[in-house]
Structures are given as structure tokens and as C-alpha cells.
N, C-alpha and C. Protein backbone atom coordinates (compact mmCIF):
# COMPACT_ATOMS: atom_id res chain seq x y z
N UNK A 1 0.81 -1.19 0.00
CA UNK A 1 0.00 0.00 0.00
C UNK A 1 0.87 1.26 0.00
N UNK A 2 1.99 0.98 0.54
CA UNK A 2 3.22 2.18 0.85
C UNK A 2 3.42 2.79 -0.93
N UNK A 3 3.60 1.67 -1.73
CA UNK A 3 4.07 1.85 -2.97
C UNK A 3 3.19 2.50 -3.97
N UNK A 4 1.61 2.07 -3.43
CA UNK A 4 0.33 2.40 -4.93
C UNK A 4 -0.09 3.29 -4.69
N UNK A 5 -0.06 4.20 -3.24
CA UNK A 5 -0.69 5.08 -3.52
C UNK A 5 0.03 6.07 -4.17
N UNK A 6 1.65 6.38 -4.44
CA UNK A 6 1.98 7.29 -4.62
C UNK A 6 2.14 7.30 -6.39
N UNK A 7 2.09 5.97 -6.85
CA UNK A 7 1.80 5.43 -8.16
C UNK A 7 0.73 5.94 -8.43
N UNK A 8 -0.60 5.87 -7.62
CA UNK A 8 -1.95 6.44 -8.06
C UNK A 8 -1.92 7.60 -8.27
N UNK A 9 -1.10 8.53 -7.21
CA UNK A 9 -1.10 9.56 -7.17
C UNK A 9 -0.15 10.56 -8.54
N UNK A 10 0.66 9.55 -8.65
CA UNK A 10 1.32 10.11 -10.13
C UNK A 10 0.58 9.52 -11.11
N UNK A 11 -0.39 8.96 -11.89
CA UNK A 11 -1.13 8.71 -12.30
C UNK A 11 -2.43 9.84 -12.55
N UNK A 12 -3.00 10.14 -11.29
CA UNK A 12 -3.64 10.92 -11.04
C UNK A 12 -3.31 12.48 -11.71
N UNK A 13 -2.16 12.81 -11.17
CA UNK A 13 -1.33 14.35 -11.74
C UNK A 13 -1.04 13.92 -13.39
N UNK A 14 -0.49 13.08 -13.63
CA UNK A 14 -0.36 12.58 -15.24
C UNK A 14 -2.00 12.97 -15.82
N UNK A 15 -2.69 12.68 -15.42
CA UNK A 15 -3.94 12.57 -16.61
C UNK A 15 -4.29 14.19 -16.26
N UNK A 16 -4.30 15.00 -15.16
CA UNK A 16 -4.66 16.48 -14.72
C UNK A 16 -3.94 17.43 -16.28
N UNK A 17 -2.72 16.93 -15.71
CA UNK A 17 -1.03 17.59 -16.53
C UNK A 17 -1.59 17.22 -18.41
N UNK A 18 -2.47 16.31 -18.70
CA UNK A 18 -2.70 16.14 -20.09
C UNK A 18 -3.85 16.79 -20.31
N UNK A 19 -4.53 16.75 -19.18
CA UNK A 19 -5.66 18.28 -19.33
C UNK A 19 -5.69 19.20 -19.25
N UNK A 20 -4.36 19.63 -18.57
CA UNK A 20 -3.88 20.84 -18.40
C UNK A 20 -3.20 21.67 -19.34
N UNK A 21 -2.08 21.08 -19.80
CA UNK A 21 -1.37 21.58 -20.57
C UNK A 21 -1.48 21.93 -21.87
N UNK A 22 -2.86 20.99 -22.59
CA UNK A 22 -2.74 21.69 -24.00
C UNK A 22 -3.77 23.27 -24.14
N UNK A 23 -4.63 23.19 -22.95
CA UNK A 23 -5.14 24.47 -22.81
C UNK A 23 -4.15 25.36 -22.07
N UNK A 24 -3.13 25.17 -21.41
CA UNK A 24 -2.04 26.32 -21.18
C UNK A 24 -1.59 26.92 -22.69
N UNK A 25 -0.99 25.77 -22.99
CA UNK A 25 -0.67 26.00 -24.34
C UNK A 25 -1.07 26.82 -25.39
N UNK A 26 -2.58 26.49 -26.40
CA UNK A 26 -3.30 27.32 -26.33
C UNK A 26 -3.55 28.94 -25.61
N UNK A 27 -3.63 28.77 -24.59
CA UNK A 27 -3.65 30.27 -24.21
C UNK A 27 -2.76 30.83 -23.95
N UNK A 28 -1.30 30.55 -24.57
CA UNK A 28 -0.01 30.92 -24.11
C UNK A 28 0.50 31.16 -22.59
N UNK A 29 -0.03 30.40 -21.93
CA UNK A 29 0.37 30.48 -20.69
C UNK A 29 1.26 30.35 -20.45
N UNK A 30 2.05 29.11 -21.04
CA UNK A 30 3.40 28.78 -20.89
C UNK A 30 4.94 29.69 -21.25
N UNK A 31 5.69 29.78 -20.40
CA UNK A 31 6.40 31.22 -20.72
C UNK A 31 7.50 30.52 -21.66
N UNK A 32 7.84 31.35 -22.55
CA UNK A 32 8.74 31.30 -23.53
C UNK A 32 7.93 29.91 -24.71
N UNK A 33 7.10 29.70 -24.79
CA UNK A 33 6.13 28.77 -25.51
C UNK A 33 5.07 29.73 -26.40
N UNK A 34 4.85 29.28 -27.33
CA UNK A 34 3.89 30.52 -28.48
C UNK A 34 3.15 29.36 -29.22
N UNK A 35 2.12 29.85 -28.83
CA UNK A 35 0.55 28.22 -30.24
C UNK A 35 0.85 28.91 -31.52
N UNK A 36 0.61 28.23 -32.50
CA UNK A 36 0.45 29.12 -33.75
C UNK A 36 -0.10 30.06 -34.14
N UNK A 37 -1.60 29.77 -33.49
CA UNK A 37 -2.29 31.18 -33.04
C UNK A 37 -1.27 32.67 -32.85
N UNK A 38 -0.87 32.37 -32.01
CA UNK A 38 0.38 33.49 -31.47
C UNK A 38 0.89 33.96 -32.20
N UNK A 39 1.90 32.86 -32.91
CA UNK A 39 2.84 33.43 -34.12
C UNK A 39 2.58 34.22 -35.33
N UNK A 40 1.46 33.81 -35.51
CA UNK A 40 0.33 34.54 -36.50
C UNK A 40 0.39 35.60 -36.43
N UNK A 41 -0.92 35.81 -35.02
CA UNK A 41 -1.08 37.19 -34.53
C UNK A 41 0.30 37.76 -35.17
N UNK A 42 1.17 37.10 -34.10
CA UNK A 42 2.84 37.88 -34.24
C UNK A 42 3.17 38.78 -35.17
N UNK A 43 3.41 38.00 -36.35
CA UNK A 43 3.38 38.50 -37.91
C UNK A 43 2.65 39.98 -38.45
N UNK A 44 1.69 39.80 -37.81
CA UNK A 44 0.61 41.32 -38.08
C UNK A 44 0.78 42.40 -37.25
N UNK A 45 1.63 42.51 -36.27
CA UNK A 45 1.99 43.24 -35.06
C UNK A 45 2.85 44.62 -35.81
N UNK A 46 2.14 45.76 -35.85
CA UNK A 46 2.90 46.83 -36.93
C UNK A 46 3.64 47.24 -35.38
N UNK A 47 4.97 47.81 -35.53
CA UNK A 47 5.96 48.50 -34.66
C UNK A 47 5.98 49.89 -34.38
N UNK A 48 5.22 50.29 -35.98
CA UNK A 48 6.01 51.36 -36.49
C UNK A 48 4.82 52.48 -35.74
N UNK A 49 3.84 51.77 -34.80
CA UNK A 49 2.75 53.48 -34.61
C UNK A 49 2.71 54.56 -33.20
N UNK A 50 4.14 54.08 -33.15
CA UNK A 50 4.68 55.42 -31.93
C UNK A 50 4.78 56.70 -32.86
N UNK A 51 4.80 56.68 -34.04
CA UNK A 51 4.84 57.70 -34.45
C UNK A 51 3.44 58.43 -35.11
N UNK A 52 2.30 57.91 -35.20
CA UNK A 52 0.78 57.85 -35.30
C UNK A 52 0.16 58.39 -33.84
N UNK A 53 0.17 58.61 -33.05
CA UNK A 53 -0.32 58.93 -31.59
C UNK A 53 -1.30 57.48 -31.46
N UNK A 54 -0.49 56.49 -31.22
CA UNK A 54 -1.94 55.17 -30.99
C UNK A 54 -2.02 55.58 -30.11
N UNK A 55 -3.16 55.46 -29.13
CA UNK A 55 -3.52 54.86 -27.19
C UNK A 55 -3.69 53.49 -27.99
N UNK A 56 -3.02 53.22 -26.41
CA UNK A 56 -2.92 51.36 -26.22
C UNK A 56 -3.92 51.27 -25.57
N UNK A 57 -4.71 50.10 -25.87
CA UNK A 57 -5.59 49.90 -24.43
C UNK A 57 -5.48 47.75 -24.20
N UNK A 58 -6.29 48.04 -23.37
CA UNK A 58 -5.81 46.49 -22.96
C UNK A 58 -6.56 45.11 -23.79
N UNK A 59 -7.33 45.71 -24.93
CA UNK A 59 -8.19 44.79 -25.71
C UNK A 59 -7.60 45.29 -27.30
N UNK A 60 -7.50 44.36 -28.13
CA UNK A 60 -6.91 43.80 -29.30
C UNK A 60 -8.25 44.17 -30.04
N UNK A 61 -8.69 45.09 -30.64
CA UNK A 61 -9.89 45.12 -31.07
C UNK A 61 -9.88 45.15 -32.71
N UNK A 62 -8.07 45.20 -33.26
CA UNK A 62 -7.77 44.65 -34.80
C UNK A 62 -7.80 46.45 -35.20
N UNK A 63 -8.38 46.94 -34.78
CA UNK A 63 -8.35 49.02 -35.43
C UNK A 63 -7.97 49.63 -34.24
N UNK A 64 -6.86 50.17 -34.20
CA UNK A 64 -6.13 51.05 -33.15
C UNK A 64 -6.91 52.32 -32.42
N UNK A 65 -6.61 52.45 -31.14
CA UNK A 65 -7.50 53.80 -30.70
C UNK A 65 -6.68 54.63 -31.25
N UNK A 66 -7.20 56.02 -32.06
CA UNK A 66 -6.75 57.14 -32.19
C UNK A 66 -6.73 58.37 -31.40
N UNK A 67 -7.44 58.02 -30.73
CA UNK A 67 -7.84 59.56 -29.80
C UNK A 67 -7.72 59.05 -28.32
N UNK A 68 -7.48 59.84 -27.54
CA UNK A 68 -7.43 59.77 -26.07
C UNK A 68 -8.70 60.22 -25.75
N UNK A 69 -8.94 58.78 -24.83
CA UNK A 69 -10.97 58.76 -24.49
C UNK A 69 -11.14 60.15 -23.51
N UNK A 70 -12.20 60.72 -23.39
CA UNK A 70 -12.40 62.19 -22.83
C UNK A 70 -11.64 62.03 -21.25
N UNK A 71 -12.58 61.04 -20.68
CA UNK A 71 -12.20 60.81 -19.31
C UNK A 71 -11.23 60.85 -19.13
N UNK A 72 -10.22 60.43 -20.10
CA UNK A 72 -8.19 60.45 -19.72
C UNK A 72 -7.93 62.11 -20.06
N UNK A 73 -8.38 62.44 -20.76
CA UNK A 73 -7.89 64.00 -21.09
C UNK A 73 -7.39 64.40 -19.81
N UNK A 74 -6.43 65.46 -20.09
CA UNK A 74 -5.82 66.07 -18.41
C UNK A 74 -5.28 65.36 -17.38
N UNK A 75 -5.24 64.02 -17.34
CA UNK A 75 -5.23 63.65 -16.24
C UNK A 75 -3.28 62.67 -16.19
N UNK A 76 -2.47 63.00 -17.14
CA UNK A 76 -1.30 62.88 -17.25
C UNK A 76 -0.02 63.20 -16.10
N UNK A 77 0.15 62.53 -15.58
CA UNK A 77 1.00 63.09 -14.45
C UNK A 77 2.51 63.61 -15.34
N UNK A 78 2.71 65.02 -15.00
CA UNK A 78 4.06 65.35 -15.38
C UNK A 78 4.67 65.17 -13.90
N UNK A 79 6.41 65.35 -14.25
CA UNK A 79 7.60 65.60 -12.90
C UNK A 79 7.59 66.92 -13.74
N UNK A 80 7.63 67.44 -12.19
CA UNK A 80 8.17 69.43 -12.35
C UNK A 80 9.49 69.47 -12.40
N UNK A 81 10.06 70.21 -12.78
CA UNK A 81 11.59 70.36 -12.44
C UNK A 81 12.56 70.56 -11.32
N UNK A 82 11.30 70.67 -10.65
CA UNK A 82 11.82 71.12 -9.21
C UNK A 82 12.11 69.89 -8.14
N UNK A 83 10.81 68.96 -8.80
CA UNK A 83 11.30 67.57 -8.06
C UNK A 83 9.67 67.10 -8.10
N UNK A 84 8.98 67.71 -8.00
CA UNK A 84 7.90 67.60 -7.51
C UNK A 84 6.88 66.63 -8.66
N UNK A 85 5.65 66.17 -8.33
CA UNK A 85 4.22 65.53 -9.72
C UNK A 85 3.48 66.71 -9.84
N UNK A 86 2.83 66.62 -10.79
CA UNK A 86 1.68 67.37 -10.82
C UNK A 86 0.51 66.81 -12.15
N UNK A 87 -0.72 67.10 -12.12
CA UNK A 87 -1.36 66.41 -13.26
C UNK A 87 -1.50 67.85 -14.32
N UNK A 88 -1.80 67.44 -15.40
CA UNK A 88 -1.13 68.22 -16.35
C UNK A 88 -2.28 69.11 -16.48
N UNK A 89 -3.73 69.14 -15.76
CA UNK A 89 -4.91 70.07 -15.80
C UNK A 89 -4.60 71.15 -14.72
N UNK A 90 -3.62 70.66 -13.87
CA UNK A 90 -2.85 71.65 -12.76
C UNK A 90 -2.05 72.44 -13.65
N UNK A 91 -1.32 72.07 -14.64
CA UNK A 91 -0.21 73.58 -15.61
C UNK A 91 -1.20 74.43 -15.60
């Protein structure tokens, strides 16, 4: 009994680990690992729109934000020169 359960028990994690892993996979969970999905995407990834004013936001919606949403307007923290923050509706 000393011996099977720990056999069961790797058994047990074996079949989890085969359910587990191809949906890590898939969702790129795995670090330094990319699905094809990924690589794809990858390929279409333009570099070049720091010079376009994009906003980034946290959803992939395939058409870039162009404009800064109202609610963000002003609200940019500068450093003063003096040492100090300030938000940029304070200049």
C-alpha cells in the first residue's frame, strides 16, 4: 500500500497535466512557448505606430484607438523640475 498510492497519485497528476497543458498551451500560458495562433497574430503586429499617436488599451480590437478617451484627457501626471508631480490640468 506504501508503494500504490503514490503510483496512483502520479497517475492521477499525469492525466490532470494532459488536461492541463494543451489548454495552457493554447492560451499561451506557458512562458517562452507561443501556439500558432500566437505566431500569427505575431506577424501582423505593426511596430512602427509610436509615431501615429496610438492609445494602447488592454483589448486587441484589430483598429487602433486614435484619440485619447475624454475621461483620460488632463489627467497625465508630469515631474516638475523642481522635483515635484503634478497632473497636467494643474499647468
Amino acid at each position: 500500500m506504501d508503494k500504490a498510492m503514490p503510483a496512483l497519485g502520479g497517475l492521477i497528476g499525469l492525466w490532470a497535466a494532459s488536461k492541463i497543458v494543451p489548454v495552457m498551451y493554447e492560451w499561451d500560458l506557458i512562458p517562452g512557448v507561443g501556439s500558432p495562433a500566437y505566431w500569427e497574430r505575431a506577424k501582423k503586429i505593426r511596430y512602427d505606430h509610436y509615431t501615429e499617436g496610438i492609445v494602447y488599451s488592454p483589448y486587441d480590437t484589430g483598429d487602433p484607438i486614435r484619440e485619447l478617451p475624454v475621461e483620460s484627457r488632463g489627467k497625465m501626471i508630469l515631474r516638475q523640475k523642481g522635483g515635484g508631480w503634478k497632473l497636467q490640468s494643474e499647468m
